[in-house]
Protein backbone atom coordinates (compact mmCIF):
# COMPACT_ATOMS: atom_id res chain seq x y z
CA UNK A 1 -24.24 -13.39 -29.07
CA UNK A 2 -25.06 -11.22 -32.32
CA UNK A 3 -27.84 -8.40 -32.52
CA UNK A 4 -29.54 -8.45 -35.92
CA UNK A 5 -32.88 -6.83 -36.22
CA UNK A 6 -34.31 -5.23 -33.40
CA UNK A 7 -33.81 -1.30 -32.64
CA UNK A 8 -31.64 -0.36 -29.17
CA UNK A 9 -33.37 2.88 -28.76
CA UNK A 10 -37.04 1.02 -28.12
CA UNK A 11 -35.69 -2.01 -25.95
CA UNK A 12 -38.46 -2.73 -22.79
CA UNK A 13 -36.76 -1.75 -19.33
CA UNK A 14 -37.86 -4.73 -17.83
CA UNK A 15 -36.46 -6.15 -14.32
CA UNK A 16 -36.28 -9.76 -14.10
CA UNK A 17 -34.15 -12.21 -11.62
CA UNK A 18 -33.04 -15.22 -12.15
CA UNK A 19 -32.84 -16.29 -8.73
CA UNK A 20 -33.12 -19.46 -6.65
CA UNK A 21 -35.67 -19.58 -4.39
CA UNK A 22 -34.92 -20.51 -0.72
CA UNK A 23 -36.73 -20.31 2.51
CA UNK A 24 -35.25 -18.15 5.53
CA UNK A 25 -33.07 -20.25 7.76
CA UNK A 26 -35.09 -21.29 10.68
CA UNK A 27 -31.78 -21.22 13.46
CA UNK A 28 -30.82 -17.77 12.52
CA UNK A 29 -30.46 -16.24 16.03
CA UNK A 30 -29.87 -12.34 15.40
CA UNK A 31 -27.57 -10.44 17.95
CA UNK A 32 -25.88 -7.74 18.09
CA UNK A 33 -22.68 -7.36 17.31
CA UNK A 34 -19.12 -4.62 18.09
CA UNK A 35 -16.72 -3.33 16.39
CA UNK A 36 -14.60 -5.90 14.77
CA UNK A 37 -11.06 -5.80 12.81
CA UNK A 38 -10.76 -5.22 9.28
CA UNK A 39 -10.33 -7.35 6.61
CA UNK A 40 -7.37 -6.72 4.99
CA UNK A 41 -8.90 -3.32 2.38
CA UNK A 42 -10.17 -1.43 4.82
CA UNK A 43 -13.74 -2.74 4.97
CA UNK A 44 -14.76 -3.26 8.59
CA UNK A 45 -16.17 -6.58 9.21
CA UNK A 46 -19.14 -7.97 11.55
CA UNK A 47 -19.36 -11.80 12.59
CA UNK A 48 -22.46 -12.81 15.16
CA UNK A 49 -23.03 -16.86 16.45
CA UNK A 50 -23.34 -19.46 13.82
CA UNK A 51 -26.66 -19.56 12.11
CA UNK A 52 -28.15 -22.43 10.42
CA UNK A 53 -27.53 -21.20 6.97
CA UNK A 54 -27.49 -24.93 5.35
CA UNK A 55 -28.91 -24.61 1.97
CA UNK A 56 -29.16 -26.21 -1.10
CA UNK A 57 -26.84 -22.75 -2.42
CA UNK A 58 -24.47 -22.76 0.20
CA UNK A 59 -21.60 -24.43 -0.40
CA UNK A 60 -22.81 -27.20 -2.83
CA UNK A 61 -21.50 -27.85 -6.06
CA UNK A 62 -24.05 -26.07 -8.45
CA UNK A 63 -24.79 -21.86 -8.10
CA UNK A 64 -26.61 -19.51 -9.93
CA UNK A 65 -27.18 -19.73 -13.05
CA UNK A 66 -25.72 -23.63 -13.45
CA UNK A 67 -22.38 -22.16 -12.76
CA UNK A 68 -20.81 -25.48 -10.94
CA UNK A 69 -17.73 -25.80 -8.34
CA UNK A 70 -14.79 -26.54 -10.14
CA UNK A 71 -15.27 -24.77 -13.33
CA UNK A 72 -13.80 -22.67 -15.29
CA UNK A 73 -13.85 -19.13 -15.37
CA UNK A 74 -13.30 -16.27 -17.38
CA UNK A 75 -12.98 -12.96 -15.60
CA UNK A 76 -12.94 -10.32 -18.95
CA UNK A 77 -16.18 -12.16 -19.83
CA UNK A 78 -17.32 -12.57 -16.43
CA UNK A 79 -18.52 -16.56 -17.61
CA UNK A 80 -18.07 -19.94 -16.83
CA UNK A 81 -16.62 -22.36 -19.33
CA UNK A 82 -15.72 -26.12 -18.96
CA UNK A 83 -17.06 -28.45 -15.96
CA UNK A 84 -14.75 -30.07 -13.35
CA UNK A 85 -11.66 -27.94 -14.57
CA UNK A 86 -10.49 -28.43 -11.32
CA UNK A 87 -11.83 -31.66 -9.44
CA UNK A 88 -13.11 -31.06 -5.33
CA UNK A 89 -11.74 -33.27 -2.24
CA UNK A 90 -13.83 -36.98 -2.92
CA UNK A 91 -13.34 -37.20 -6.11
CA UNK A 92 -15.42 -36.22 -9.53
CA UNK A 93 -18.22 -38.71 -9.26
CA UNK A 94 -20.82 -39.34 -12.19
CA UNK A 95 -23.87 -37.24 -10.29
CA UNK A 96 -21.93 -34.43 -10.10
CA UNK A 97 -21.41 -34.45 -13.95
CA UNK A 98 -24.62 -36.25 -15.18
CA UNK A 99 -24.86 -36.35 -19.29
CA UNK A 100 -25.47 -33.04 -21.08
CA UNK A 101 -25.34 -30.55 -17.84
CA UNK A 102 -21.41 -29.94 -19.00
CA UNK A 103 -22.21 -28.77 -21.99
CA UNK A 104 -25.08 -26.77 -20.22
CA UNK A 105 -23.06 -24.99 -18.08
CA UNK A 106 -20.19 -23.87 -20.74
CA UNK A 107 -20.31 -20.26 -21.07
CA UNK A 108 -22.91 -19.54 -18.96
CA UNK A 109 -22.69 -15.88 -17.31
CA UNK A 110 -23.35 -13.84 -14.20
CA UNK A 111 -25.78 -11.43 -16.38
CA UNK A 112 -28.86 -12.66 -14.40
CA UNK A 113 -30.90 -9.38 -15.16
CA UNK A 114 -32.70 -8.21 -18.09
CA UNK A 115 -30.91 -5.26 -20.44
CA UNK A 116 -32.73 -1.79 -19.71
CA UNK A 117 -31.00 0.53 -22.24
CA UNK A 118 -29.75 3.99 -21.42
CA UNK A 119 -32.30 6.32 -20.69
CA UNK A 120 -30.68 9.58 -22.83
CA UNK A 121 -32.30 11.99 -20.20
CA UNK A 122 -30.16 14.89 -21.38
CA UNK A 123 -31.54 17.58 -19.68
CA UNK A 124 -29.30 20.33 -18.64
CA UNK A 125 -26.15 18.97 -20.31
CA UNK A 126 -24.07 20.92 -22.79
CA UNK A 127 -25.10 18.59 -25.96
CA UNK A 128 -22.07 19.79 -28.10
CA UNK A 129 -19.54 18.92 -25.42
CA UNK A 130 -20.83 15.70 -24.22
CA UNK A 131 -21.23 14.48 -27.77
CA UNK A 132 -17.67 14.88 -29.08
CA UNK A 133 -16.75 12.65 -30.84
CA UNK A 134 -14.51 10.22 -29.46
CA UNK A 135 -10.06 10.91 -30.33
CA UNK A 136 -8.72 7.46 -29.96
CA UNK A 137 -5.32 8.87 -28.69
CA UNK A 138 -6.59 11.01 -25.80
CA UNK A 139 -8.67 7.73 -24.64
CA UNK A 140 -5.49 5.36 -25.33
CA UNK A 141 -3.79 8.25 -22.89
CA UNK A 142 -5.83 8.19 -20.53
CA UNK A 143 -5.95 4.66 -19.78
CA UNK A 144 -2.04 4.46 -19.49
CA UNK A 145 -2.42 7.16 -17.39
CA UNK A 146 -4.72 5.09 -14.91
CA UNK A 147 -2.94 1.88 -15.45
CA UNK A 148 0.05 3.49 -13.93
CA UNK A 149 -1.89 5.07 -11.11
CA UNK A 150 -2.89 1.70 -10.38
CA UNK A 151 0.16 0.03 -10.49
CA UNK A 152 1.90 2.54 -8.15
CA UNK A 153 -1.08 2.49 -5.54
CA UNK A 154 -0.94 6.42 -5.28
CA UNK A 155 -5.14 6.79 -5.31
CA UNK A 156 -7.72 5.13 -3.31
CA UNK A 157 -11.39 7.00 -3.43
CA UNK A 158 -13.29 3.96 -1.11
CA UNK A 159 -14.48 5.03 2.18
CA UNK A 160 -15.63 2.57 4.08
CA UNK A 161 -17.69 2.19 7.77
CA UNK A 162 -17.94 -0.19 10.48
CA UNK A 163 -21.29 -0.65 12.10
CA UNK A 164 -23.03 -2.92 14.43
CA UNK A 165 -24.80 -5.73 12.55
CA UNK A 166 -25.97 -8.75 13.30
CA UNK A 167 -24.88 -11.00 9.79
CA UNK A 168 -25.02 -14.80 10.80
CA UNK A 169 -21.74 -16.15 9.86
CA UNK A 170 -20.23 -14.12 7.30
CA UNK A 171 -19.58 -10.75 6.61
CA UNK A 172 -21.79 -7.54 5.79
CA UNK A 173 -19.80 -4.36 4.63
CA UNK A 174 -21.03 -1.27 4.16
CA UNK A 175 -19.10 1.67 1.55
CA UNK A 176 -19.56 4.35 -0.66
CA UNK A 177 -17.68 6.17 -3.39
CA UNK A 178 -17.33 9.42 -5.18
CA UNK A 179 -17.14 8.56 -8.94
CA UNK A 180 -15.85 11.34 -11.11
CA UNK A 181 -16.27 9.09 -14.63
CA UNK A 182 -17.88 6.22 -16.18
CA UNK A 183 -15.44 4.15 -15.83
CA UNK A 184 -14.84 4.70 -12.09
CA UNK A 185 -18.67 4.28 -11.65
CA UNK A 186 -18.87 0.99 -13.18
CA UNK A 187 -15.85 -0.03 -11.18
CA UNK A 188 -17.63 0.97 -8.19
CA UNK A 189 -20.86 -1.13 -9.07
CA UNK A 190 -18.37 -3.95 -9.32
CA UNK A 191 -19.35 -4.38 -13.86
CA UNK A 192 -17.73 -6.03 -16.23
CA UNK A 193 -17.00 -3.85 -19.13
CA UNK A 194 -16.80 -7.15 -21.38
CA UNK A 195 -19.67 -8.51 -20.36
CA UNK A 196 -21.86 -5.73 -19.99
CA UNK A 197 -20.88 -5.61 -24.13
CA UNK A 198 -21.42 -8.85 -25.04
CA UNK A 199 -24.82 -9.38 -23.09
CA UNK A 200 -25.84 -5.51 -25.02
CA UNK A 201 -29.50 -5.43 -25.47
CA UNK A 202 -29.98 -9.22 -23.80
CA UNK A 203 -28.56 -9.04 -20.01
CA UNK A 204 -27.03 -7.52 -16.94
CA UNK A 205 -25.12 -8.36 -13.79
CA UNK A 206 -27.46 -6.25 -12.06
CA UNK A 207 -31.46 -4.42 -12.14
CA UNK A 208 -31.77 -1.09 -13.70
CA UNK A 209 -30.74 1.92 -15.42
CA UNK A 210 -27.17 1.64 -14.07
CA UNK A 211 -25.71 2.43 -18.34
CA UNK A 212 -27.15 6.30 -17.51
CA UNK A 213 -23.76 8.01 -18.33
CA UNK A 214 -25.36 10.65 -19.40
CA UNK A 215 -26.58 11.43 -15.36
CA UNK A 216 -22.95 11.48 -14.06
CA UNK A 217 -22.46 14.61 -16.25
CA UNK A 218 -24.48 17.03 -14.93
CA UNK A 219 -22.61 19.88 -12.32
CA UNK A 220 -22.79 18.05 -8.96
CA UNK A 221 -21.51 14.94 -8.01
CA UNK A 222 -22.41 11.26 -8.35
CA UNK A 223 -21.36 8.48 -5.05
CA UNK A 224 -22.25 4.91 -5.09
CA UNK A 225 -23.14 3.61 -1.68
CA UNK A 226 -23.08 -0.22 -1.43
CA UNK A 227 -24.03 -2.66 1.24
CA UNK A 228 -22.61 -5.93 0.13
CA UNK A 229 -23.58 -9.38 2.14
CA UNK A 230 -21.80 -12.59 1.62
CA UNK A 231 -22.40 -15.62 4.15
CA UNK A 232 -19.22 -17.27 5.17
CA UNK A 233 -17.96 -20.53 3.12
CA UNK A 234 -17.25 -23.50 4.26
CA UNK A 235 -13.32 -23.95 3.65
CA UNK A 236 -12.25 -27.17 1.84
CA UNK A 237 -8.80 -27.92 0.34
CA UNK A 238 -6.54 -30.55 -1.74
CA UNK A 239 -7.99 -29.20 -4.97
CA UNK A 240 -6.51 -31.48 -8.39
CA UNK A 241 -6.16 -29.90 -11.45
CA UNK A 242 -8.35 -32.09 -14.46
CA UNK A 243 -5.32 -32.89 -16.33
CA UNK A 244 -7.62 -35.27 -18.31
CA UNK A 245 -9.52 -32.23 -19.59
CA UNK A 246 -5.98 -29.96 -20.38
CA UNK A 247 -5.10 -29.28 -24.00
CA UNK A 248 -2.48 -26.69 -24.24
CA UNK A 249 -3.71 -25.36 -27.36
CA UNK A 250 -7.28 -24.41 -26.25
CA UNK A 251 -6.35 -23.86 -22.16
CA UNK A 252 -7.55 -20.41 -22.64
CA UNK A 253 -10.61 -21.14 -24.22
CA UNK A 254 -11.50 -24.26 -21.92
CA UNK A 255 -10.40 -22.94 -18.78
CA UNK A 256 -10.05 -19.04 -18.53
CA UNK A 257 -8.09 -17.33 -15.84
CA UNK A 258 -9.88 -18.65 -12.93
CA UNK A 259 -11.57 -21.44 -11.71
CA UNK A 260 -14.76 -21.92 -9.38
CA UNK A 261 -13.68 -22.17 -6.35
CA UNK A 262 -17.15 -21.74 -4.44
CA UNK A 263 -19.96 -19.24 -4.33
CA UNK A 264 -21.06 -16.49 -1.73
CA UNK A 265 -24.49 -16.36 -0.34
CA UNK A 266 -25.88 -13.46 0.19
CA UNK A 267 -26.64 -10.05 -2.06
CA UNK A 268 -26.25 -6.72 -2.73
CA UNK A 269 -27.47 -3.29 -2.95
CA UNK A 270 -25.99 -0.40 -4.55
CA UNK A 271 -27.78 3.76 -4.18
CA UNK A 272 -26.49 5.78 -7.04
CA UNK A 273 -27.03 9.23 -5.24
CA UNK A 274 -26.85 12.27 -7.83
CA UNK A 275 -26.07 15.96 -5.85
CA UNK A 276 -26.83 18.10 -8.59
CA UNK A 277 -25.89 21.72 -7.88
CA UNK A 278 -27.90 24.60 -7.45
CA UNK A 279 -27.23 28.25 -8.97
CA UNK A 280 -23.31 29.07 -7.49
CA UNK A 281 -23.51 26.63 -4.52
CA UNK A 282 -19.63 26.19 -3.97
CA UNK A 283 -18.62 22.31 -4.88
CA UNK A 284 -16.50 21.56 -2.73
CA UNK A 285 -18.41 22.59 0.31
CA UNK A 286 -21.04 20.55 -1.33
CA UNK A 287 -18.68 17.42 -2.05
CA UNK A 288 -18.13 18.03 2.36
CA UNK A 289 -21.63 18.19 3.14
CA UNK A 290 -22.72 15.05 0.77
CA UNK A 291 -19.96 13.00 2.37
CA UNK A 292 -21.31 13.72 5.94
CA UNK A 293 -24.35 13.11 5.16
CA UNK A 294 -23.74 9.85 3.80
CA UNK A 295 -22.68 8.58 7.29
CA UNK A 296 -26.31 7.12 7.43
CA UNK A 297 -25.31 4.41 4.97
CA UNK A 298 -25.39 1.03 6.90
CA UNK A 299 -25.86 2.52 10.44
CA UNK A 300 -29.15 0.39 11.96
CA UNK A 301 -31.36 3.19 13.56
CA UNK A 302 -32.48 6.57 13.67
CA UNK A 303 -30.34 9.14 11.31
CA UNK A 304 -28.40 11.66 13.93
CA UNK A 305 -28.81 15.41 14.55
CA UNK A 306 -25.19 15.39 12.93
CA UNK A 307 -26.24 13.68 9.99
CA UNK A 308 -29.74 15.53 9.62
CA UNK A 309 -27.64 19.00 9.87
CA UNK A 310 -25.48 17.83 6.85
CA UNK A 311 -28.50 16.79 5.02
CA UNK A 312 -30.22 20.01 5.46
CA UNK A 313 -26.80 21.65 4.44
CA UNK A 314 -26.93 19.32 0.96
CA UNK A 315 -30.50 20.74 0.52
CA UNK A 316 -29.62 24.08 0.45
CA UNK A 317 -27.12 23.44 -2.00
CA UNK A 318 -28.32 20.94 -4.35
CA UNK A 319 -30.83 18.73 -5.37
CA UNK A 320 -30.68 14.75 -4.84
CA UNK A 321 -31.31 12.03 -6.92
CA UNK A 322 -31.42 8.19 -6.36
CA UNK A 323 -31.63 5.19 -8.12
CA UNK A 324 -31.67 1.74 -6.62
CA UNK A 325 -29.90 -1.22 -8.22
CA UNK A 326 -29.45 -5.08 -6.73
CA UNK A 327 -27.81 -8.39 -7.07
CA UNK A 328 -29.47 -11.01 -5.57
CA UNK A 329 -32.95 -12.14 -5.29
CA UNK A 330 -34.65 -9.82 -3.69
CA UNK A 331 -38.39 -11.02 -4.52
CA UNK A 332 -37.74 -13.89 -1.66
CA UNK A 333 -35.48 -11.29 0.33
CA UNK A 334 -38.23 -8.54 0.55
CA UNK A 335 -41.25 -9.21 -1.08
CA UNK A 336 -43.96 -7.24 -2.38
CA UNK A 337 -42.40 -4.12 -0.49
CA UNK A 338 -39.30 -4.58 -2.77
CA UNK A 339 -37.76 -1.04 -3.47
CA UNK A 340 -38.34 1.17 -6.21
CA UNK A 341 -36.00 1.64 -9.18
CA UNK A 342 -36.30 5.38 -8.49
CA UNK A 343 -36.85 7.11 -5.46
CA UNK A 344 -39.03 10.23 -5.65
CA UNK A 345 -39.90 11.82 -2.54
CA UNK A 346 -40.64 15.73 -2.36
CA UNK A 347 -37.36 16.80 -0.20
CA UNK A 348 -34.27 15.69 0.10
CA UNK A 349 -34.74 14.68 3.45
CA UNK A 350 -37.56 12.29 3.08
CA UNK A 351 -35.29 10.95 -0.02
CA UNK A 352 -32.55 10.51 2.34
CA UNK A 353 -35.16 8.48 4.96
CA UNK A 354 -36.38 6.54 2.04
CA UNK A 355 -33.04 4.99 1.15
CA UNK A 356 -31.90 4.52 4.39
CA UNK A 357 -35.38 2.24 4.57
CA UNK A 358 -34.59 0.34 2.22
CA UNK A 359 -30.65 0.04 2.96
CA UNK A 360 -32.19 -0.94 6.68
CA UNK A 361 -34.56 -3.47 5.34
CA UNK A 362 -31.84 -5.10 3.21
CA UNK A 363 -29.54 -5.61 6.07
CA UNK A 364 -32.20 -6.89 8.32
CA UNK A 365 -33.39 -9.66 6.12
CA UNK A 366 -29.09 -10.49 5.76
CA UNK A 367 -29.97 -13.92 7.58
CA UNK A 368 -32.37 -14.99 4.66
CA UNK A 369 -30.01 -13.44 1.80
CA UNK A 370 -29.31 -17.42 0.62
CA UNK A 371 -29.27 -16.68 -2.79
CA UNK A 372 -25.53 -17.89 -4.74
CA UNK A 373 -25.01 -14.75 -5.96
CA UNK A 374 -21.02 -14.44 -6.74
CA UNK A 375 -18.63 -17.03 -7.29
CA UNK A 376 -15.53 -17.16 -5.21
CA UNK A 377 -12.58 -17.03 -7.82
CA UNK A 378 -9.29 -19.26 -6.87
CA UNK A 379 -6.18 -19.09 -9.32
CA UNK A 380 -5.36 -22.62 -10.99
CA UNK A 381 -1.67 -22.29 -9.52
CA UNK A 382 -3.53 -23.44 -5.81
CA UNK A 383 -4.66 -26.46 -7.84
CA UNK A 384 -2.26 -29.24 -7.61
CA UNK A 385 -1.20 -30.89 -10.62
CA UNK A 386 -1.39 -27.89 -12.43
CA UNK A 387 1.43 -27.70 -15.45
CA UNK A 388 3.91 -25.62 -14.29
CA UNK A 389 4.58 -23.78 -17.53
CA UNK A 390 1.15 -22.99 -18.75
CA UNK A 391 0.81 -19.48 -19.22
CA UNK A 392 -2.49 -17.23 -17.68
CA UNK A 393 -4.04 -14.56 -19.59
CA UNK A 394 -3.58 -11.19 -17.87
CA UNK A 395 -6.59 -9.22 -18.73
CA UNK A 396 -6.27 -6.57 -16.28
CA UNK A 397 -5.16 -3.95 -19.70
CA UNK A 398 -8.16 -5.56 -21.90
CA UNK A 399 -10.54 -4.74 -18.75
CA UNK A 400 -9.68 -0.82 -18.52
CA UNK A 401 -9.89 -1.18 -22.64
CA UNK A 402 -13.68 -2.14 -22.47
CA UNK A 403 -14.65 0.58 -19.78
CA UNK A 404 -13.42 3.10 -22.59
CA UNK A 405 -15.43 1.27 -25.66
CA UNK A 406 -18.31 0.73 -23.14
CA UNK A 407 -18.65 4.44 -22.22
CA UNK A 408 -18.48 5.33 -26.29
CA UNK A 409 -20.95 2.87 -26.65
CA UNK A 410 -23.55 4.28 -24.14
CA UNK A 411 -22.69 7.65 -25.75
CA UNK A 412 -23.78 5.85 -29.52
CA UNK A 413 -26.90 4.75 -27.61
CA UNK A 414 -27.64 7.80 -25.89
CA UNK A 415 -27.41 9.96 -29.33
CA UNK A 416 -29.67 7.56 -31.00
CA UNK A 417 -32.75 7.83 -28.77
CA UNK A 418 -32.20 11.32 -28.39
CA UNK A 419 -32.28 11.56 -32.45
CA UNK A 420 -35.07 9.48 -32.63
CA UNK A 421 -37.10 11.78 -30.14
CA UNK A 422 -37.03 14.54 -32.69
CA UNK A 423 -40.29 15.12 -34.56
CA UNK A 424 -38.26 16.07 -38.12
CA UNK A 425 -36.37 13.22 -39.43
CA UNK A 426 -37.41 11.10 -41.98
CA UNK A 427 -37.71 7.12 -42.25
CA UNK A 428 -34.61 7.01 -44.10
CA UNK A 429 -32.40 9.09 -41.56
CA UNK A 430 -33.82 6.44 -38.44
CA UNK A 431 -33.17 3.58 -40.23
CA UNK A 432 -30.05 4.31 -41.03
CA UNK A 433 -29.08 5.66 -37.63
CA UNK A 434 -30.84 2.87 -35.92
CA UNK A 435 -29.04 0.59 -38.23
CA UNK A 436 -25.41 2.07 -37.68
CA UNK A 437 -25.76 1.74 -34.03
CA UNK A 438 -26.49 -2.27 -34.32
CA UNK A 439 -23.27 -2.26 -36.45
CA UNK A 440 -21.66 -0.49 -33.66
CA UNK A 441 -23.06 -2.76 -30.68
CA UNK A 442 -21.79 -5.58 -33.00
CA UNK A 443 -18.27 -4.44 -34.13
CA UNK A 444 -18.07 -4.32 -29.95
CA UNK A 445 -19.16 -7.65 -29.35
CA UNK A 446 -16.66 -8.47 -32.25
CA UNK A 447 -13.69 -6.67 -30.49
CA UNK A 448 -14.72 -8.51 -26.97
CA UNK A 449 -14.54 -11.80 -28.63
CA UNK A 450 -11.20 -11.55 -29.83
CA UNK A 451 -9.59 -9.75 -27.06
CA UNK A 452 -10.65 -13.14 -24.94
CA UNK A 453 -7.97 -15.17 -26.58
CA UNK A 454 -5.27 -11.57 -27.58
CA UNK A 455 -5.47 -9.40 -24.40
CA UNK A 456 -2.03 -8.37 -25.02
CA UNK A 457 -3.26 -6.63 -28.26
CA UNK A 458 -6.90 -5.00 -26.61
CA UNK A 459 -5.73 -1.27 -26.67
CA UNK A 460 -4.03 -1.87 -30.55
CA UNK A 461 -7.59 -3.32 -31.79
CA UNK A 462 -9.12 -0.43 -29.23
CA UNK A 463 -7.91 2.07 -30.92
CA UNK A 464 -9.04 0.74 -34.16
CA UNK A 465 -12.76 0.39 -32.87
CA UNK A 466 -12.73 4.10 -31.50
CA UNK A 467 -11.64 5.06 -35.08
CA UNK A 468 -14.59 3.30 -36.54
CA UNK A 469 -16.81 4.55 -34.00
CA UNK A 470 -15.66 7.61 -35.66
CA UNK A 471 -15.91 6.48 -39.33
CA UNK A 472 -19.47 4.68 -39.04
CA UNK A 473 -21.87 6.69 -36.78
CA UNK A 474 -20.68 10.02 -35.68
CA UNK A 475 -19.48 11.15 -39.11
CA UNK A 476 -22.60 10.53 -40.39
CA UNK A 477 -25.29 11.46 -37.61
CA UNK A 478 -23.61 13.83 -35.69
CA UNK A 479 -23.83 16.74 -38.41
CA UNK A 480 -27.40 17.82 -37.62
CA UNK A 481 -27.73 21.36 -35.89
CA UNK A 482 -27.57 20.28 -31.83
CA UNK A 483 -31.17 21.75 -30.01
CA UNK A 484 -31.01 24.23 -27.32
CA UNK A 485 -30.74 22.87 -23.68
CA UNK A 486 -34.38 23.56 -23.66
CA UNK A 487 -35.28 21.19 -26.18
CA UNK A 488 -33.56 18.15 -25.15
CA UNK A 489 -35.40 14.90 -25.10
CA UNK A 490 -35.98 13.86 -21.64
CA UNK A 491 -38.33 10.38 -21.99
């Protein structure tokens, strides 16, 4: 996808689902459920008595979007790519294959929501700090530095809570997260760097305002609290590779990383909660306080007198922001009551009682969440017949990569609109600005397209996109005397 004419800084936030309508199950008998064991990370898990969850998305061959079972998958670009890559117990028969719907379903993605561009509320940053320019080698650093902290295991920030729920078959988890940067916030949100590039200014994995870097900057602290549902699949096995389909010379192109396995049922929603200090309110006493207070996430009834205490201790200290984001289709899930975007409530106890409204509502309706929402992901090596020495792309280096050019290219964004607030510049200056930011969104998409088939080289041609980051916008628009903290543009 290529951006040619229109202007980032004036795109329409405009929510939109693409979602496949299904009625509420009508055998869903709702108990209530224990404890339970874990599963495996931590996450506590909840199973209740089988409900009739049959659907025409669960557990059939086509999901969301005309993603198919059996496909091929790329995980950097978060797409599907050719049909029947892998063919299901019973054979590949004609119906599930009729003429054109392969080529229909090639490179389709799991950006089901419309783009909403970052806001560039920069109110009470420091402008000159958070608009650096970007040095290549301190980024390049500090994504070694994380690789290795991933491969030796030494950090793990997820908190996670069991509660009583009563899910149909399946599981419904409940977290949240302290994020302390943009790329550990999208991370948390579960984004695709890659894709959330390549589907700039068109598409998103999920509703909202969820590019606001600029928000996790301000003093206080940002957590992402999810409450994730996915219906339990039905397990099939004797998967055979397509060998009639293989080329070695375009498997990477034609097959990914991944194939199709299945798709959950269910959905998702994600509070971005904002603490934002007040005057000399000590942070980590407030980093204690937010964290016990968050103990409402997930918990079916009323908030406890612990709880409330810790949420009166976060008032004192700091003021609270939310915003809402989902996956799923939550017009069938909670109709015309659907939540807000935003919550704004005059305390931050009743914005604490808001969300957990909405959180409760969400897990209440989890019996009707039948909406194919994420594919289940197998590796090709479970498929038999698969060539033994066909190699997989490792992307796990090119995904860190595109967290670092994503967060430079929010920043890009963010400095435009702000720019284009002011009341002084001329029709030259935002044309040109407006202009060098396409080139920017484009020399991304550029970068993403070629780091599909070369992951091995994604932090070599990185570095080189950082640099003209450099070269093409901020040495030319970032030279204009930065307004007081007062004066920031705050649409």
């Amino acid at each position: 996808m290529k951006l040619n004419t229109w202007s980032l800084a004036v795109l329409p936030a405009v929510l939109q689902a693409i979602a496949i309508r299904e009625a509420p199950p009508k055998d869903c008998k709702m108990e209530k459920v224990g404890v339970g064991e874990t599963d495996g990370v931590g996450l506590a898990k909840r199973t209740a008595p089988d409900c009739d969850t049959s659907s025409s998305t669960n557990g059939n061959n086509v999901g969301y979007g005309l993603l198919s079972r059996g496909q091929g998958y790329n995980t950097f670009l978060d797409k599907g790519l050719i049909s029947n890559a892998v063919i299901l117990p019973g054979g590949m028969k004609k119906r599930d294959d009729p003429e054109g719907l392969a080529q229909k379903t090639v490179n389709l993605t799991t950006m089901n929501f419309n783009f909403t561009a970052p806001s560039a509320n920069l109110t009470g940053l420091d402008l000159q700090s958070y608009f650096t320019p970007p040095d290549p080698d301190q980024i390049i650093q500090e994504l070694l530095d994380e690789l290795a902290r991933e491969e030796d295991n030494t950090t793990s920030t997820l908190h996670a809570r069991g509660f009583g729920q009563n899910d149909c078959t399946g599981s419904l988890q409940a977290y949240y997260k302290l994020t302390e940067d943009f790329g550990s916030y999208l991370k948390a949100l579960d984004i695709s760097g890659a894709a959330t590039i390549s589907g700039w200014g068109q598409s998103a994995s999920v509703s909202g305002n969820y590019l606001n870097q600029a928000d996790l900057y301000k003093e206080g602290l940002t957590y992402v609290a999810v409450v994730d549902i996915k219906k339990q699949l039905t397990s099939t096995s004797n998967f055979q590779f397509n060998k009639n389909k293989y080329k070695e010379s375009t498997f990477d192109r034609d097959f990914g990383d991944r194939w199709i396995r299945g798709f959950y049922t269910g959905g998702k929603i994600i509070a971005r909660l904002e603490f934002i200090k007040k005057g000399n309110a000590d942070k980590d006493t407030l980093k204690a306080s937010a964290e016990a207070s968050l103990n409402f996430w997930g918990v079916d009834g009323d908030i406890s007198a612990s709880v409330k205490k810790s949420i009166d201790d976060v008032s004192r200290s700091a003021d609270v922001e939310v915003s809402l984001f989902y996956q799923g289709d939550l017009d069938s899930i909670m109709g015309p009551s659907k939540a807000p975007h935003k919550i704004n409530a005059s305390s931050v106890e009743a914005t604490f009682a808001q969300v957990k409204s909405w959180a409760d509502d969400f897990i209440h309706n989890a019996c009707r969440q039948n909406f194919a929402y994420q594919p289940l992901l197998d590796e090709y090596q479970n498929a038999d017949g698969f060539p033994e020495n066909q190699p997989i792309q490792d992307y796990r280096v090119a995904n860190l990569m595109s967290y670092k050019i994503l967060k430079e290219l929010v920043r890009i964004s963010e400095w435009t609109r702000w720019q284009l607030g002011g009341s002084n510049l001329g029709d030259d200056y935002r044309n040109d600005i407006e202009l060098a930011e396409i080139e920017m969104v484009e020399l991304s998409i550029a970068w993403v397209d070629s780091t599909v088939s070369q992951p091995k080289n994604a932090i070599k041609t990185g570095r080189e996109l950082l640099r003209q980051f450099n070269e093409g916008y901020w040495d030319k628009f970032n030279v204009l005397p930065v307004p007081s903290l007062s004066d920031a543009y705050a649409p």
